[in-house]
PDB file of N, CA and C in Angstrom:
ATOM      1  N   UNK A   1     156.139-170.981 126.652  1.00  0.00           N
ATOM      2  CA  UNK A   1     155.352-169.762 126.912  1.00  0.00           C
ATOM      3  C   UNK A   1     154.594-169.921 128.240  1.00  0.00           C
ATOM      4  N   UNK A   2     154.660-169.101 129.171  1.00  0.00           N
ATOM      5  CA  UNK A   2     154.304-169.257 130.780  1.00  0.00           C
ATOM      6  C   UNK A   2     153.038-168.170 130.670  1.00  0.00           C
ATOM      7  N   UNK A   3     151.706-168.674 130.826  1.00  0.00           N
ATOM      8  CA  UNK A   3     150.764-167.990 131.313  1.00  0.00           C
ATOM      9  C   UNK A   3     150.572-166.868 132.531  1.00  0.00           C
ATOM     10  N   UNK A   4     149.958-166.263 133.127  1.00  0.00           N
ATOM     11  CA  UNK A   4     149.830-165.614 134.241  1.00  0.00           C
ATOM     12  C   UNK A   4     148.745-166.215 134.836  1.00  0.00           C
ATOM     13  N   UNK A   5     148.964-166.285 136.109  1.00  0.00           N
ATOM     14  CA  UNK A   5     147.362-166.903 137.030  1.00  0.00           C
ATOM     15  C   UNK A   5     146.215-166.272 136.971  1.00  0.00           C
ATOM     16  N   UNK A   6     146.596-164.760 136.643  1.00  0.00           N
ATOM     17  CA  UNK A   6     145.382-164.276 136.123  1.00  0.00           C
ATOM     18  C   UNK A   6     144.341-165.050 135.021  1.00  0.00           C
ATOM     19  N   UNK A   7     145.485-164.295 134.019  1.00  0.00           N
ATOM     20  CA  UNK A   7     145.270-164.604 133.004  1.00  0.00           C
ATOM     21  C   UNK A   7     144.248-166.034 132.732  1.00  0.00           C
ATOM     22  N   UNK A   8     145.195-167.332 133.347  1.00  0.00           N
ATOM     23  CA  UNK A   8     144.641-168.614 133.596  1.00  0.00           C
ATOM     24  C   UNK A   8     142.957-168.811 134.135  1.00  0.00           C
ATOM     25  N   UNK A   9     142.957-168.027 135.323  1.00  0.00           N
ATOM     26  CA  UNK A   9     142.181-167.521 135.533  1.00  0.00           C
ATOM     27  C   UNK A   9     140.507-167.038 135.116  1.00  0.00           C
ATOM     28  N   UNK A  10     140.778-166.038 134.390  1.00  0.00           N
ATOM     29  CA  UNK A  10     139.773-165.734 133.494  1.00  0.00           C
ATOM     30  C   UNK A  10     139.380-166.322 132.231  1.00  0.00           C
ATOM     31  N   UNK A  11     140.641-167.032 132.073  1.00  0.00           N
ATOM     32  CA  UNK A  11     140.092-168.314 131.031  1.00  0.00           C
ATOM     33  C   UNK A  11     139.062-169.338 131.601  1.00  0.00           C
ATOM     34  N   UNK A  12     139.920-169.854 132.729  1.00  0.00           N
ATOM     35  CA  UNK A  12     138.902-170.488 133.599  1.00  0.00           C
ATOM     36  C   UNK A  12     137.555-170.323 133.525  1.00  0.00           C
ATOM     37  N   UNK A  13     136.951-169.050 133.916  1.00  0.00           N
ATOM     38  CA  UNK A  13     135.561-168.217 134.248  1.00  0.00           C
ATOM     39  C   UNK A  13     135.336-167.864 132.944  1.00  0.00           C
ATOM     40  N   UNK A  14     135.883-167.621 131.999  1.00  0.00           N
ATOM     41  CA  UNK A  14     135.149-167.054 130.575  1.00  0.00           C
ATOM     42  C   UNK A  14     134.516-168.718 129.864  1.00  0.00           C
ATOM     43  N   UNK A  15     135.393-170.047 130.581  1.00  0.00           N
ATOM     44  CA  UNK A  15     134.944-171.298 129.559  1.00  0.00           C
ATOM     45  C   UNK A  15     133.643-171.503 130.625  1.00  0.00           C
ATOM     46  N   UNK A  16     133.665-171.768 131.814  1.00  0.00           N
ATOM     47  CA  UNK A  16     133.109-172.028 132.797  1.00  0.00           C
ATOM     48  C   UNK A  16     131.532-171.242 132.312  1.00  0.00           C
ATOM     49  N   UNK A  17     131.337-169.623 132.162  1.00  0.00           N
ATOM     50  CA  UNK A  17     130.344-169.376 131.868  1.00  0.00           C
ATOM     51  C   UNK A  17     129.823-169.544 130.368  1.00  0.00           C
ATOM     52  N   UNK A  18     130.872-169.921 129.309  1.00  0.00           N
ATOM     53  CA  UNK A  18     130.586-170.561 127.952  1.00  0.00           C
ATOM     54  C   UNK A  18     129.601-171.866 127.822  1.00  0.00           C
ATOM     55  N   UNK A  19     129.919-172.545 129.271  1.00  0.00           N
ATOM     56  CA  UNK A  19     129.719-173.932 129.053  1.00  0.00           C
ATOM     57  C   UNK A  19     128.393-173.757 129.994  1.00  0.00           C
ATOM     58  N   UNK A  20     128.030-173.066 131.209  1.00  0.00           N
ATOM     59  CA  UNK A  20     126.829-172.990 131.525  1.00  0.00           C
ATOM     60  C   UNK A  20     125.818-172.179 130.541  1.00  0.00           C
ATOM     61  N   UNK A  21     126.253-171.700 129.901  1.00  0.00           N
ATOM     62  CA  UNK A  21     124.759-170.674 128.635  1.00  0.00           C
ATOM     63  C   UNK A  21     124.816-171.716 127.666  1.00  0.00           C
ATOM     64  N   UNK A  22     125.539-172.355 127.822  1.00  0.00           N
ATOM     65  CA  UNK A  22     125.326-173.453 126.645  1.00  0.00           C
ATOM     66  C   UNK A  22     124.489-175.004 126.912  1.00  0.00           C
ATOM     67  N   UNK A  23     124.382-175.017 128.407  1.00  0.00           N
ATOM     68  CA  UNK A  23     124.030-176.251 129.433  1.00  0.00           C
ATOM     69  C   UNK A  23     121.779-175.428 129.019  1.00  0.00           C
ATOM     70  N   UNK A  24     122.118-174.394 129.693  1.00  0.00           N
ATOM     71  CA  UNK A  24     120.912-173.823 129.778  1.00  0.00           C
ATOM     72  C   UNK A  24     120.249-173.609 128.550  1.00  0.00           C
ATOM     73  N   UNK A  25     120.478-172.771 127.377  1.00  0.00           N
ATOM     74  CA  UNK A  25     120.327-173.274 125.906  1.00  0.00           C
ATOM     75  C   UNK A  25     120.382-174.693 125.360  1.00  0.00           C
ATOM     76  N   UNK A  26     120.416-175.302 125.925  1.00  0.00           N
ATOM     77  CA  UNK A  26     120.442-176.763 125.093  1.00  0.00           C
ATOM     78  C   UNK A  26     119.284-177.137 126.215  1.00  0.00           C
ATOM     79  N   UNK A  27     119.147-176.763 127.613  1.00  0.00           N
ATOM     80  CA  UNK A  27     117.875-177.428 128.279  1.00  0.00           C
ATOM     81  C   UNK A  27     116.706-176.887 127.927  1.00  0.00           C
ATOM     82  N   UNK A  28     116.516-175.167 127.328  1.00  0.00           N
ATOM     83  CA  UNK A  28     115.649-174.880 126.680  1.00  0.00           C
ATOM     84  C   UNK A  28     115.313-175.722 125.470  1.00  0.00           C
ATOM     85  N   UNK A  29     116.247-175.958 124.689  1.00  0.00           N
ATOM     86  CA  UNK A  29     115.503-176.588 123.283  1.00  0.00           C
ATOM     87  C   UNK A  29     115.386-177.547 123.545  1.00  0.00           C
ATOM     88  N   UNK A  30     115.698-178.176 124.451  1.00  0.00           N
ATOM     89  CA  UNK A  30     114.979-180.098 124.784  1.00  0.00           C
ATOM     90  C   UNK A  30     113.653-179.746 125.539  1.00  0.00           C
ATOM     91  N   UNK A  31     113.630-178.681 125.742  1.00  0.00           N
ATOM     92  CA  UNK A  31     112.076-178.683 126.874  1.00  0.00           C
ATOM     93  C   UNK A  31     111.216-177.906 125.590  1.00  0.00           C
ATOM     94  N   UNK A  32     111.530-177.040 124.529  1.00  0.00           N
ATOM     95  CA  UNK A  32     110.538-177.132 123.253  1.00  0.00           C
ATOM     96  C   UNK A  32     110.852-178.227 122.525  1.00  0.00           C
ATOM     97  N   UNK A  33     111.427-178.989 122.541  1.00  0.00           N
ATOM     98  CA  UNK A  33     111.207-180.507 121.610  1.00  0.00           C
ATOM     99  C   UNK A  33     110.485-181.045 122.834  1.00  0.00           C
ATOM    100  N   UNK A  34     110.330-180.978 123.184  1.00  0.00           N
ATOM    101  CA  UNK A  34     109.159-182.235 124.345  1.00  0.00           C
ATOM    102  C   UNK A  34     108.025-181.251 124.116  1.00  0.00           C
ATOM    103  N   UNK A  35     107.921-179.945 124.204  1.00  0.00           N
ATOM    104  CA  UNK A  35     106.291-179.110 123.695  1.00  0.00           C
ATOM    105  C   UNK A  35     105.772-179.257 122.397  1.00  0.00           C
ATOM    106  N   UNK A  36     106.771-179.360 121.566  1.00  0.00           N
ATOM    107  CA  UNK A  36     106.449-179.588 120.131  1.00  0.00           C
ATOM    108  C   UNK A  36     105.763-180.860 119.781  1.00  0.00           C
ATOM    109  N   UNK A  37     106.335-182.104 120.643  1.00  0.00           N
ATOM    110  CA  UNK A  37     106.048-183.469 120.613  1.00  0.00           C
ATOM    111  C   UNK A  37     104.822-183.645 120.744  1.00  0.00           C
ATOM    112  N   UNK A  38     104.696-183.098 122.371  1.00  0.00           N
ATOM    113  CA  UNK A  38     103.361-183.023 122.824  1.00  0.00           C
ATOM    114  C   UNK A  38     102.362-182.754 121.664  1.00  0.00           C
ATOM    115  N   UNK A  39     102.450-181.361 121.303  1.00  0.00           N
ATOM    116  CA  UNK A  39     101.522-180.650 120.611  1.00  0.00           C
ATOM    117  C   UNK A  39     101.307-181.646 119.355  1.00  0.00           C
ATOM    118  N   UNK A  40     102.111-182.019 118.733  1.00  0.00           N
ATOM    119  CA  UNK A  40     101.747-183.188 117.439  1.00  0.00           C
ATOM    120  C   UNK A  40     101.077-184.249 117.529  1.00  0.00           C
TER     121      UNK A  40
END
């Protein structure tokens, strides 16, 4: 089964921005586990 470069493509950019909201969500909850810490 032969993909299209498109296609390839926007897979590319759909994982690419999966994996940065997921970089940024995970640096939020490590920066409230270090506020939470604090605060205890």
């Amino acid at each position: 089964m032969r993909l299209s470069s498109t296609n390839m493509q926007a897979r590319k950019m759909l994982f690419a921005a999966i994996l940065s909201i997921c970089a940024s969500s995970l640096k939020k909850i490590s920066i409230y586990n270090e506020e939470m810490i604090v605060a205890l």
